[in-house]
Protein backbone atom coordinates (compact mmCIF):
# COMPACT_ATOMS: atom_id res chain seq x y z
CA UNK A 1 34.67 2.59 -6.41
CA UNK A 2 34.72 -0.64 -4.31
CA UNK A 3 32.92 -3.52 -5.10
CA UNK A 4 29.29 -2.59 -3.33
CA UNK A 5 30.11 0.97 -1.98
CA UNK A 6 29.59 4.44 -3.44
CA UNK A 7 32.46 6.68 -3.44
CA UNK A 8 30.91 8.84 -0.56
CA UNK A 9 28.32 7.00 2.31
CA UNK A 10 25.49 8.91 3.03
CA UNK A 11 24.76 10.40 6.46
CA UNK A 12 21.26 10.08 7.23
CA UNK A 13 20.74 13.37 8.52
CA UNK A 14 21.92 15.31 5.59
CA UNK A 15 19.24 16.39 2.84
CA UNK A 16 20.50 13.23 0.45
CA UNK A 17 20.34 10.67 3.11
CA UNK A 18 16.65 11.92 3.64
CA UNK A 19 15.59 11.62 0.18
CA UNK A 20 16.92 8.60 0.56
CA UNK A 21 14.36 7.26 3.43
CA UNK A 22 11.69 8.77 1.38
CA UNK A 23 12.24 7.40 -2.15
CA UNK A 24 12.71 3.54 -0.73
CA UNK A 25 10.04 3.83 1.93
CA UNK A 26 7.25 4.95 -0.56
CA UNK A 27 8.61 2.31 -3.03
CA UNK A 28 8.27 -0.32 -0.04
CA UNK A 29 4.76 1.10 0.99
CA UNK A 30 3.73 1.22 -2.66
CA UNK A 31 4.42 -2.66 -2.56
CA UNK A 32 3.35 -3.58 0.91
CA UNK A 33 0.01 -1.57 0.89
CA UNK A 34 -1.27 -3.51 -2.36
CA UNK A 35 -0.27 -6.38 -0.93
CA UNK A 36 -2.76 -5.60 2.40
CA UNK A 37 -5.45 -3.46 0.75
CA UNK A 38 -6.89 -5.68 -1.77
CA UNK A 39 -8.06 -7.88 0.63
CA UNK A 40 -10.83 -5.50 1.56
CA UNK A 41 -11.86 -4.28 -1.88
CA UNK A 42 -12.54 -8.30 -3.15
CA UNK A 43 -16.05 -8.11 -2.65
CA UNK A 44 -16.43 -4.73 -4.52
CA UNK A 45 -14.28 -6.17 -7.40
CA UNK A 46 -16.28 -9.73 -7.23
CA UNK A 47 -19.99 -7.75 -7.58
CA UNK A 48 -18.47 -5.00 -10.56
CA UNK A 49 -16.54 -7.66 -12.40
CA UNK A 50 -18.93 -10.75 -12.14
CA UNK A 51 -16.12 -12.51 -10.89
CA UNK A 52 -16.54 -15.88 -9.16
CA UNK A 53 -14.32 -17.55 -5.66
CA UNK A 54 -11.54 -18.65 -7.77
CA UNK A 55 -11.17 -14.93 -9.63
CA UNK A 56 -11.29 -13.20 -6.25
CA UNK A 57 -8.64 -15.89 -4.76
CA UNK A 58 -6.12 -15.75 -8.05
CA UNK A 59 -6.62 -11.52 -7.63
CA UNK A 60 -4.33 -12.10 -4.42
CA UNK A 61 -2.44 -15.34 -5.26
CA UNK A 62 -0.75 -13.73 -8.78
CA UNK A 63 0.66 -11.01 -7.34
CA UNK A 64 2.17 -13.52 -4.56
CA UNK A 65 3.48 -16.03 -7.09
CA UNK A 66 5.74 -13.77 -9.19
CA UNK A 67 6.24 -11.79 -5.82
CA UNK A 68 7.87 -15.08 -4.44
CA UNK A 69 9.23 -16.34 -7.41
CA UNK A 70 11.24 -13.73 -8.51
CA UNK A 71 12.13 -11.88 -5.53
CA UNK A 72 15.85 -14.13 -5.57
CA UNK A 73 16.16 -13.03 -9.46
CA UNK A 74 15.26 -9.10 -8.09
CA UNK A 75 17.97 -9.05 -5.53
CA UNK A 76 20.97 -10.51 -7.95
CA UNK A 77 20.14 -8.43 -10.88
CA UNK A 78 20.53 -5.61 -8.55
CA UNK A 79 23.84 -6.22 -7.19
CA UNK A 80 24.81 -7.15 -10.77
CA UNK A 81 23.54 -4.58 -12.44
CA UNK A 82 22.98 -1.36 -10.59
CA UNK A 83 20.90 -1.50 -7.41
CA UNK A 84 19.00 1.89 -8.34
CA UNK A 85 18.48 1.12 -11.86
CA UNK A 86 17.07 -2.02 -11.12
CA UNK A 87 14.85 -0.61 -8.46
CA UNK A 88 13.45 2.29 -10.72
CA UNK A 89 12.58 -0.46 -13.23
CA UNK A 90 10.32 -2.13 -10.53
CA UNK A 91 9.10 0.99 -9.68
CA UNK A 92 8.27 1.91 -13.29
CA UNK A 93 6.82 -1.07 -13.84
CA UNK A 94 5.01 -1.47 -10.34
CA UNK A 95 3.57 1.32 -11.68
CA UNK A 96 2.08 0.49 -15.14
CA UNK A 97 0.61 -2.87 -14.04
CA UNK A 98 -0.93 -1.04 -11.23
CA UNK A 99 -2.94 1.37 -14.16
CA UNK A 100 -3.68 -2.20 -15.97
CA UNK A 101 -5.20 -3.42 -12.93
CA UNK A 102 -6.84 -0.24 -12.41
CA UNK A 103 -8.44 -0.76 -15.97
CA UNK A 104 -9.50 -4.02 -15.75
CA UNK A 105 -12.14 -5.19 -17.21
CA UNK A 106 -12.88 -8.45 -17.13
CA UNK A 107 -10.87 -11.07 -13.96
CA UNK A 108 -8.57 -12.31 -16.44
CA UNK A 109 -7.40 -8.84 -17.19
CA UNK A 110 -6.83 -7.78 -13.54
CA UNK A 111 -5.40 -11.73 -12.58
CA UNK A 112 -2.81 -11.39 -15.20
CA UNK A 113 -2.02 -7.26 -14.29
CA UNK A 114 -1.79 -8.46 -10.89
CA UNK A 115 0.72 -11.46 -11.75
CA UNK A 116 2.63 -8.38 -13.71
CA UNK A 117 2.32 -5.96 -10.36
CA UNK A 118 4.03 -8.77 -8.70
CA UNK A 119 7.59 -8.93 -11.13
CA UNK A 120 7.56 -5.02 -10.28
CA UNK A 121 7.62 -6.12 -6.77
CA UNK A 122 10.32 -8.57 -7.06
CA UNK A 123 12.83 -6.05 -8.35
CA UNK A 124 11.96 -3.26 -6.10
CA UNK A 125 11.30 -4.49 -2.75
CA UNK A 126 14.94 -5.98 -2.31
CA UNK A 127 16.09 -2.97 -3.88
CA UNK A 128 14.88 -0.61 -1.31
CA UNK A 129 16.75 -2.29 1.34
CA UNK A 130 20.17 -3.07 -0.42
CA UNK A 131 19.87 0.82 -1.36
CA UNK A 132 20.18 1.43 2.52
CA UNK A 133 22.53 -0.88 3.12
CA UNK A 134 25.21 -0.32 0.66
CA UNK A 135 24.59 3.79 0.34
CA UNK A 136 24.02 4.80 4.27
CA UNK A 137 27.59 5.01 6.54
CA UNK A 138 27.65 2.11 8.68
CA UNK A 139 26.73 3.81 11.58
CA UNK A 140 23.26 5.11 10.98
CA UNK A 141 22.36 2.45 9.11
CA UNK A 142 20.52 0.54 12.14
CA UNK A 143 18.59 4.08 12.57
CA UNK A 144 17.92 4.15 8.85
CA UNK A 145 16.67 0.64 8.37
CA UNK A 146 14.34 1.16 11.92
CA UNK A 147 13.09 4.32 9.83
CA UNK A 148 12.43 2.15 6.47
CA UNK A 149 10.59 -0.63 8.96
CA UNK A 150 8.22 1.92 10.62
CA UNK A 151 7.07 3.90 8.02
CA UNK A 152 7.25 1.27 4.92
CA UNK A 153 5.93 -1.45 7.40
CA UNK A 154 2.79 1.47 8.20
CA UNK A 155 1.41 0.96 4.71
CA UNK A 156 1.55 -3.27 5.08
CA UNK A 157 -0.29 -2.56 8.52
CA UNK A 158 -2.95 0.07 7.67
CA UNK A 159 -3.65 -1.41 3.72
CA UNK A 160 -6.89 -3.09 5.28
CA UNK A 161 -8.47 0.35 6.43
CA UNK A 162 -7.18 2.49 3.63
CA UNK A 163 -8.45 0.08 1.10
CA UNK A 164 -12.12 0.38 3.07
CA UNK A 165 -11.95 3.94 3.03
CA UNK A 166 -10.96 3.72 -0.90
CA UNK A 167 -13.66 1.58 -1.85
CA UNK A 168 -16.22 3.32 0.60
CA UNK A 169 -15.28 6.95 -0.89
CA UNK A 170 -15.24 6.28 -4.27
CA UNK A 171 -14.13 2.75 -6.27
CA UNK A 172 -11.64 -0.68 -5.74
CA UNK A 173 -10.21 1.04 -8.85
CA UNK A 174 -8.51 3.61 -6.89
CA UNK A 175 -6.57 1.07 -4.66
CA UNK A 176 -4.63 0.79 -7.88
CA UNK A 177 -4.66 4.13 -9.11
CA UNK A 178 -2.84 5.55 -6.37
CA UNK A 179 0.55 4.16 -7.31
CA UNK A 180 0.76 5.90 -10.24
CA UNK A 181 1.48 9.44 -8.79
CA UNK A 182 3.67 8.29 -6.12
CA UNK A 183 5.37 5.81 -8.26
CA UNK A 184 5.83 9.03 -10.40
CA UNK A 185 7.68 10.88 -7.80
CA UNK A 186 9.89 8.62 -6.73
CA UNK A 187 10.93 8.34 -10.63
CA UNK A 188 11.84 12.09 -10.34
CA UNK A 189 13.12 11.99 -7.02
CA UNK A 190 15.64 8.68 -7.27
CA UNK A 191 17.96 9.00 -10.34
CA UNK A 192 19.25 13.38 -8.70
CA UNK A 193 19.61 11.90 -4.62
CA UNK A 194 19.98 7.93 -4.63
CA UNK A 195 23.21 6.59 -5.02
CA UNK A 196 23.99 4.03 -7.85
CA UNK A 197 25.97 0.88 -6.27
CA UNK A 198 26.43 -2.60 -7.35
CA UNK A 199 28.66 -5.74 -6.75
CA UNK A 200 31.45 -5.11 -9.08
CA UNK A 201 33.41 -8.61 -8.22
CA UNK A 202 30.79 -10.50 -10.24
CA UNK A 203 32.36 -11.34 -13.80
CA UNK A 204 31.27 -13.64 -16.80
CA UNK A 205 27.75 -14.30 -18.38
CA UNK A 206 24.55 -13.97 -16.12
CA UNK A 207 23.44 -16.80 -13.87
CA UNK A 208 20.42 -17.79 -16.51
CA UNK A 209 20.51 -21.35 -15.20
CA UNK A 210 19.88 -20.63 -11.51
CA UNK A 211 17.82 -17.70 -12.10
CA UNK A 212 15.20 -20.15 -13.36
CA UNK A 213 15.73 -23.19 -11.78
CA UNK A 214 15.18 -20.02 -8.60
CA UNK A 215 11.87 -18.75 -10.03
CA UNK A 216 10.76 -22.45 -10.99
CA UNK A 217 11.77 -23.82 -7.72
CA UNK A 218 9.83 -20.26 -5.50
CA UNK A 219 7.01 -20.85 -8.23
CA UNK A 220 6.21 -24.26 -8.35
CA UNK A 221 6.10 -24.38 -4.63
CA UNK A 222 4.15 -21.41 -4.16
CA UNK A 223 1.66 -22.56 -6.81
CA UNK A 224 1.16 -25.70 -5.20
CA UNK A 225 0.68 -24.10 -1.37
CA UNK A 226 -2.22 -21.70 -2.41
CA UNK A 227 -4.07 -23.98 -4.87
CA UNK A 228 -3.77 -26.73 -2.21
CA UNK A 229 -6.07 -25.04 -0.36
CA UNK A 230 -8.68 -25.42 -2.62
CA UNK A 231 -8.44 -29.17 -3.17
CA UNK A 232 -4.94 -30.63 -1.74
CA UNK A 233 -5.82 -33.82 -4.48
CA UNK A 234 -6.01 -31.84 -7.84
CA UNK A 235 -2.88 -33.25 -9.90
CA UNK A 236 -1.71 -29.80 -11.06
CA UNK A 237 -0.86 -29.30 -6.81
CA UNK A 238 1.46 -32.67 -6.73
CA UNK A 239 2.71 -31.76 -10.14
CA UNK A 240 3.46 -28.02 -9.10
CA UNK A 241 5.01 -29.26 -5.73
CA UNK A 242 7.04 -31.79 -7.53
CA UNK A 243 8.42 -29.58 -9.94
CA UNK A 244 9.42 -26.79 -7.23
CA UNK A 245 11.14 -29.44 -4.88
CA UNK A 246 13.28 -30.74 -8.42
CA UNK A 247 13.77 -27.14 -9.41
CA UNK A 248 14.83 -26.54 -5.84
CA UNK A 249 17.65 -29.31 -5.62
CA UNK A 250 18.51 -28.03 -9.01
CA UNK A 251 18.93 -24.77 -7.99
CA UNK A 252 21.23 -26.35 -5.20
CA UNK A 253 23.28 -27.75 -7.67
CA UNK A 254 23.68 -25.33 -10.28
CA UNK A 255 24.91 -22.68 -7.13
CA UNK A 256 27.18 -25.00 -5.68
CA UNK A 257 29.15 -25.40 -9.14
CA UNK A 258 28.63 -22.12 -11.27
CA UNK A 259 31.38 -19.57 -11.64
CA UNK A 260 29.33 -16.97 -10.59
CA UNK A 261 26.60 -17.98 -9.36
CA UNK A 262 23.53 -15.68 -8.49
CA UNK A 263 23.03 -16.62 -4.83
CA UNK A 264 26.48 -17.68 -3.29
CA UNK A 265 25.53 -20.43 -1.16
CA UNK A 266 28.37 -18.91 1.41
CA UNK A 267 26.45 -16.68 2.89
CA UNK A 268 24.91 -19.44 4.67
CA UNK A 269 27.86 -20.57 6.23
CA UNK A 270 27.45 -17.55 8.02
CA UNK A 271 25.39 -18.38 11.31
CA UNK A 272 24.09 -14.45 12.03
CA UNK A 273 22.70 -14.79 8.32
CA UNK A 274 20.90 -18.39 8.71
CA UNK A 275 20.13 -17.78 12.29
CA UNK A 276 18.21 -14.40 11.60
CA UNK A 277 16.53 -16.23 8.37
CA UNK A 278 15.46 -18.84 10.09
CA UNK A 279 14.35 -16.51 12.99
CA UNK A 280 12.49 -14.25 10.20
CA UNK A 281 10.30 -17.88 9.06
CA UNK A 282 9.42 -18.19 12.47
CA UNK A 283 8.09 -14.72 13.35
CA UNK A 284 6.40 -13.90 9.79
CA UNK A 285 4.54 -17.55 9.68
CA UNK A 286 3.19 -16.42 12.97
CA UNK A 287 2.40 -12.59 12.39
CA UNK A 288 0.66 -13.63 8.83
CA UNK A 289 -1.23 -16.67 10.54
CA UNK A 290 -1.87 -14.27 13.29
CA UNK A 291 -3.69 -11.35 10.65
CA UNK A 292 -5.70 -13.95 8.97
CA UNK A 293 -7.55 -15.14 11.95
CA UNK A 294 -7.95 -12.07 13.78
CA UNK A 295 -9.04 -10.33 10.70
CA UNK A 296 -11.77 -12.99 10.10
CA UNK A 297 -12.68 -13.18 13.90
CA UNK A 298 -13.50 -9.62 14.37
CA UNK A 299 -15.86 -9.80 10.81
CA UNK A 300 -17.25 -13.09 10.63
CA UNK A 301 -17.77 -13.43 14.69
CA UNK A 302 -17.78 -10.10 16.67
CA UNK A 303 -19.49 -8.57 13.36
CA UNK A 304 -17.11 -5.75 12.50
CA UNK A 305 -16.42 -4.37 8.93
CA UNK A 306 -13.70 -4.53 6.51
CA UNK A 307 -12.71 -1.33 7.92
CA UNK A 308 -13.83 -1.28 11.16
CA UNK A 309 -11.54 -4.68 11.34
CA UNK A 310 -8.27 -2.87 9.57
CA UNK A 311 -9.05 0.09 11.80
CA UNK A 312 -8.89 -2.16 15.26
CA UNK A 313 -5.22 -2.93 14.50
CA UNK A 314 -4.42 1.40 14.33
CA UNK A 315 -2.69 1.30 17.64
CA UNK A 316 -0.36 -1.08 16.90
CA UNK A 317 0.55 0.92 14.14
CA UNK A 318 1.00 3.59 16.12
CA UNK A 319 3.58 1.86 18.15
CA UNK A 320 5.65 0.36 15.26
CA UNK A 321 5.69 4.17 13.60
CA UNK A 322 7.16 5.65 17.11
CA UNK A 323 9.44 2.61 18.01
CA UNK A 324 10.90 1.08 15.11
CA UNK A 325 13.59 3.95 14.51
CA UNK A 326 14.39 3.66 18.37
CA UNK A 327 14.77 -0.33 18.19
CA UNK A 328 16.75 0.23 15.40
CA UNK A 329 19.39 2.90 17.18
CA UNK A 330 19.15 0.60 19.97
CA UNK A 331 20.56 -2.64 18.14
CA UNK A 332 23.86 -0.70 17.09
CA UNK A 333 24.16 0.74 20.69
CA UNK A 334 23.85 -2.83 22.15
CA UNK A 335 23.61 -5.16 19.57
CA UNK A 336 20.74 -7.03 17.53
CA UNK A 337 20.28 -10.16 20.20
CA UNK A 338 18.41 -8.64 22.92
CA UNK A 339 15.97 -6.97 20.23
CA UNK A 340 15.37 -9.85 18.31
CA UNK A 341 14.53 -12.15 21.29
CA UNK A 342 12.58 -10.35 23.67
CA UNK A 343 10.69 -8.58 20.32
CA UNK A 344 8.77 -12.14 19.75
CA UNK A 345 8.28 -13.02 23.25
CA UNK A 346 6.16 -10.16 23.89
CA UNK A 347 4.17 -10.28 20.77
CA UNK A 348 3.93 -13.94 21.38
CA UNK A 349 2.26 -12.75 25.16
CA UNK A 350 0.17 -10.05 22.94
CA UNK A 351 -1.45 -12.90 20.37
CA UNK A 352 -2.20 -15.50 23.78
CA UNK A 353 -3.94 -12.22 25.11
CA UNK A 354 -6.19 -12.17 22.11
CA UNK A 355 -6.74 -15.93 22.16
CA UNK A 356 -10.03 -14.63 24.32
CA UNK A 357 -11.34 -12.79 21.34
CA UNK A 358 -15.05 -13.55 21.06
CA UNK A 359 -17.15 -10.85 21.70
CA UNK A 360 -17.99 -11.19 25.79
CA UNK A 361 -16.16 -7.80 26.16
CA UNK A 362 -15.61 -4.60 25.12
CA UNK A 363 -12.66 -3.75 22.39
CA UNK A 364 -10.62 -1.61 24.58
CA UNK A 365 -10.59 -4.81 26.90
CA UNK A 366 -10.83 -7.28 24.75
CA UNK A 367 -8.43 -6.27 21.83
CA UNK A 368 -6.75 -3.44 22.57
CA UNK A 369 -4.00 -4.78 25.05
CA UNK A 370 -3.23 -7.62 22.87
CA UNK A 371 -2.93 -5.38 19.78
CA UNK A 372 -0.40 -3.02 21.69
CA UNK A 373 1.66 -5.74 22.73
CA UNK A 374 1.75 -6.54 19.33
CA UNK A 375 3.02 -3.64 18.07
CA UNK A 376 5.46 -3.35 21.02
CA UNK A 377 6.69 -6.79 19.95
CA UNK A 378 6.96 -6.00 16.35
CA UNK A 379 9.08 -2.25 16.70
CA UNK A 380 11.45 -4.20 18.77
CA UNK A 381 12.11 -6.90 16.43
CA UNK A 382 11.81 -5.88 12.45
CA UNK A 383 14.47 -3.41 12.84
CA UNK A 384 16.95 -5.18 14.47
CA UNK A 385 16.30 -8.47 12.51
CA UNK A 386 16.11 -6.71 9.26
CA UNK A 387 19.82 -5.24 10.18
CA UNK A 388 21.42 -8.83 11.46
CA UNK A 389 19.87 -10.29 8.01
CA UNK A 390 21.88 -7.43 5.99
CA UNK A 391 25.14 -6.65 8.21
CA UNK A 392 25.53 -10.21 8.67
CA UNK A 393 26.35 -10.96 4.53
CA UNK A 394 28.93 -8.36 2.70
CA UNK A 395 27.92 -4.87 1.55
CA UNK A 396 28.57 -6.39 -1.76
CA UNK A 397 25.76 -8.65 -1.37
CA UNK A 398 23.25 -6.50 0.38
CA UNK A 399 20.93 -6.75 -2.67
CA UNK A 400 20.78 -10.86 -2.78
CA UNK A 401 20.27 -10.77 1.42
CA UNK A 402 18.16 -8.60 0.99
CA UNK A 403 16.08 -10.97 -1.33
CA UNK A 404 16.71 -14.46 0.43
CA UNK A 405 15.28 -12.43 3.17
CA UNK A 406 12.35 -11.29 1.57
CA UNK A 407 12.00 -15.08 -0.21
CA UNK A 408 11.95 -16.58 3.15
CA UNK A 409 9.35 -14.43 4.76
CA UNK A 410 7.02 -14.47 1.70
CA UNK A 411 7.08 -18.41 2.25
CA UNK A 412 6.31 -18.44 5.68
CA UNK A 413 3.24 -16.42 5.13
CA UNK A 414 1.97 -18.17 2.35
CA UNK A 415 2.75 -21.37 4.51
CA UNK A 416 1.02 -20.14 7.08
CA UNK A 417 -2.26 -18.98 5.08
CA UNK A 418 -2.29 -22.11 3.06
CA UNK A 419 -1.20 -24.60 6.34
CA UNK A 420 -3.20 -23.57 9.06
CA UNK A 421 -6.48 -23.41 8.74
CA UNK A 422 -6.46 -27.02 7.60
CA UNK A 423 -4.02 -27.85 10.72
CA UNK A 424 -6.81 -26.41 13.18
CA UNK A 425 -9.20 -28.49 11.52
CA UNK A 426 -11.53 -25.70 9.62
CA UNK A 427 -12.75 -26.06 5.93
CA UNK A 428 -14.36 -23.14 4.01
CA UNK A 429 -17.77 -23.67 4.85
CA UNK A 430 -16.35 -23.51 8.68
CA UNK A 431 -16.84 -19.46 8.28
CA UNK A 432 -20.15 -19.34 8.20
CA UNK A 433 -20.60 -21.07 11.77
CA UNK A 434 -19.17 -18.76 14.33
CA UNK A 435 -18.62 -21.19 17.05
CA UNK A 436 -16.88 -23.39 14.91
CA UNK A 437 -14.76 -21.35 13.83
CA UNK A 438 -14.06 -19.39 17.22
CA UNK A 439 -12.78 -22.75 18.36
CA UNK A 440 -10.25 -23.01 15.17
CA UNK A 441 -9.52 -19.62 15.80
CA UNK A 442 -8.30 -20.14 19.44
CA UNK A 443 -6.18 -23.13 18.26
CA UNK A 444 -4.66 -20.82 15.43
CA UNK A 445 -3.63 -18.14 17.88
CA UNK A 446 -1.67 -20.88 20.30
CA UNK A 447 0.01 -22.06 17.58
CA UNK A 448 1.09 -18.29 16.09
CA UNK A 449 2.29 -17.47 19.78
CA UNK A 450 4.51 -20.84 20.15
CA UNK A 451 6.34 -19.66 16.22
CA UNK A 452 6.41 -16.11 17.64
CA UNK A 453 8.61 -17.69 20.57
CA UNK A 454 10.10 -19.63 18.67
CA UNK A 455 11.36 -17.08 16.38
CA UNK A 456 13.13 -15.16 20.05
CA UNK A 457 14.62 -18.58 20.98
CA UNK A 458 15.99 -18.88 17.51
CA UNK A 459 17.70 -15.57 17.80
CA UNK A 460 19.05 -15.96 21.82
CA UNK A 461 20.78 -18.71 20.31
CA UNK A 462 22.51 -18.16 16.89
CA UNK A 463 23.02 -14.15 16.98
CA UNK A 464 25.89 -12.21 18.45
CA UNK A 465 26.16 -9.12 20.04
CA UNK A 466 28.71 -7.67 17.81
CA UNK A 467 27.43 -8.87 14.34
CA UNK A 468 26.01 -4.96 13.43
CA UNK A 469 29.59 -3.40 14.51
CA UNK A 470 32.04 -2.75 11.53
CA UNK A 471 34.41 -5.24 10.50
């Protein structure tokens, strides 16, 4: 066996290569649907618990620290160690934090399971995708990733209605519960028809050093972006950003020199690989800016629901579910460049559309066109980009790319979320006023169209045509 490869690729179309696509996209929707769906049950949770702001806010923010900070550690130990075994740990223990969650009594209880949901995260969401990359033959693997995006990007994208519809039917509880069973199938399911595959050039003792100089570095930053929105003077925010900035040049360091390091700071000299990261900070800074504001618009102005609001964003859904595989196909037919340039532009025309959001007209005029363009822009992108990202660094290293990819777009949405709302000049009690905030909202949307463009430009001008064909 070759360092990275199985002894036999899969073909997607054969029984194995199925199982497969279903193991890592319920693994990836497992993840991406808590990571949507809480949102929605917070107010439930707030009245059952007794739980003040800073509870509900920590409920979402622990899950996104570890998430962040480990996701570099998940990735390495993957390639190191066995990319399936690693991912069935995350799943396992996805799983079990989930039930502790579930169980929660008290916020500190469900703020600490949460923090614990979010390690199972790290070492299972990079895992899904280097399982793709270094099991599937080369040439279905653009189909097979546009498969994973659609259907694993679904439960991201419909989280805010299903959790509604959870904690409508019967209790916030359940938004947890869930994951057990289908955590508990893909336990059965992985070890008989996934693959086992791992880097077999790395040699010596574990990267220890970087790994936490990584997390510190992820951590410290992340800490300091969510609690600055809160109160951007508390000392713990300048000591948290200080710390992650040190821990970051330290990380730096410690790669550049160690024998064996766990990120190989080589795969940036790769332009495809920087080019489609920095293209992936662009587009995911704009799409999470985007879901905040339109989420709040549609309840806070226009008066919709939690689910009524989730539910307004269904078509788009639809689209990404029918188009992603195609986008995907596409890229290896013609390569990634096309994709991953004209994919922002239009969803950067679909969030000016919705700039107009404020209740004057009706949704199929108001919303809908904007929200298919959307998800027009989106299937033509993810796929593609999510390809360039992996086919641009060795099979050997799909599990790391995988992470540094994940990593990056994790940062721009927490940038986003904790940047922009003080950039267009609205403070918490801003809410409450709906014309104040209409007019933050409008200046929000601008800016998420001009990074969703930005993210295309990127891409027209550091990705080649050829970069998904085999070497």
């Amino acid at each position: 066996m070759t360092a990275g490869q199985i002894e036999q690729p899969v073909a997607l179309r054969t029984t194995r290569g199925r199982w497969l696509i279903a193991v890592t996209v319920l693994a990836s929707g497992m993840a991406f649907l808590d990571g949507t769906a809480v949102n929605v049950a917070l107010p439930s949770i707030g009245r059952e618990l007794d739980a003040g702001l800073a509870d509900l806010q920590w409920t979402l923010s622990g899950y996104t620290l570890t998430l962040a900070g480990l996701i570099l550690l998940g990735g390495s130990l993957g390639d190191r160690y066995g990319r399936r075994k690693v991912f069935l740990i995350g799943v396992a223990w996805f799983a079990a934090a989930s039930l502790l969650c579930g169980l929660a009594q008290v916020p500190w209880q469900l703020v600490a399971a949460r923090a614990l949901q979010g390690i199972g995260g790290a070492l299972l969401t990079p895992g899904s995708l280097s399982l793709i990359q270094s099991s599937v033959r080369h040439g279905d693997r653009g189909r097979a990733i546009g498969i994973w995006s659609s259907l694993a990007g679904i439960a991201g994208l419909v989280g805010p209605f299903l959790g509604g519809a959870l904690v409508d039917v019967a209790s916030w509880r359940l938004v947890f519960f869930i994951n057990v069973p289908i955590a508990a199938v893909i336990l059965v399911v992985a070890p008989r028809h996934v693959p086992e595959s791992r880097d077999g050039a790395h040699h010596g003792r574990f990267d220890y050093a970087g790994a936490v100089f990584g997390a510190l570095g992820l951590g410290g930053i992340t800490y300091a972006l969510i609690t600055a929105g809160e109160d951007p003077g508390r000392p713990d925010v300048w000591i948290a950003a200080a710390l992650g900035v040190l821990a970051g040049v330290a990380f730096v360091v410690r790669e550049r020199r160690a024998a064996d390091p766990m990120l190989p700071l080589q795969l940036f000299a790769e332009r495809q690989f920087t080019g489609a990261n920095l293209s992936t900070f662009a587009v995911y800074a704009a799409l999470a800016g985007f879901s905040l504001f339109l989420v709040l618009q549609l309840q806070e102005v226009l008066g919709y629901g939690a689910t009524a609001a989730g539910a307004a964003m269904l078509p788009s859904i639809l689209l990404i579910t029918l188009l992603s595989p195609r986008a995907g196909a596409l890229a290896e037919r013609i390569g990634p460049r096309i994709p991953m340039t004209v994919g922002p532009l239009i969803a950067s025309a679909g969030t000016l559309y919705l700039v107009g959001v404020d209740g004057s007209a009706p949704y199929w005029l108001e919303v809908l066109p904007g929200s298919l363009l959307q998800g027009l822009g989106m299937a033509t992108t993810v796929a593609p980009l999510t390809a360039t990202v992996l086919g641009a660094a060795p099979d050997s290293k799909a599990g790391i790319a995988s992470g540094v990819n994940n990593a990056v777009a994790r940062a721009a949405q927490l940038l986003a979320v904790a940047a922009l709302p003080v950039a267009v000049g609205l403070s918490g009690t801003d809410y409450d006023h709906p014309e104040v905030f209409t007019a933050g909202y409008r200046t929000a949307l601008v800016v998420c169209s001009v990074l969703f463009a930005v993210g295309g430009i990127i891409a027209w001008v550091t990705i080649r045509r050829d970069v998904l064909e085999p070497d």
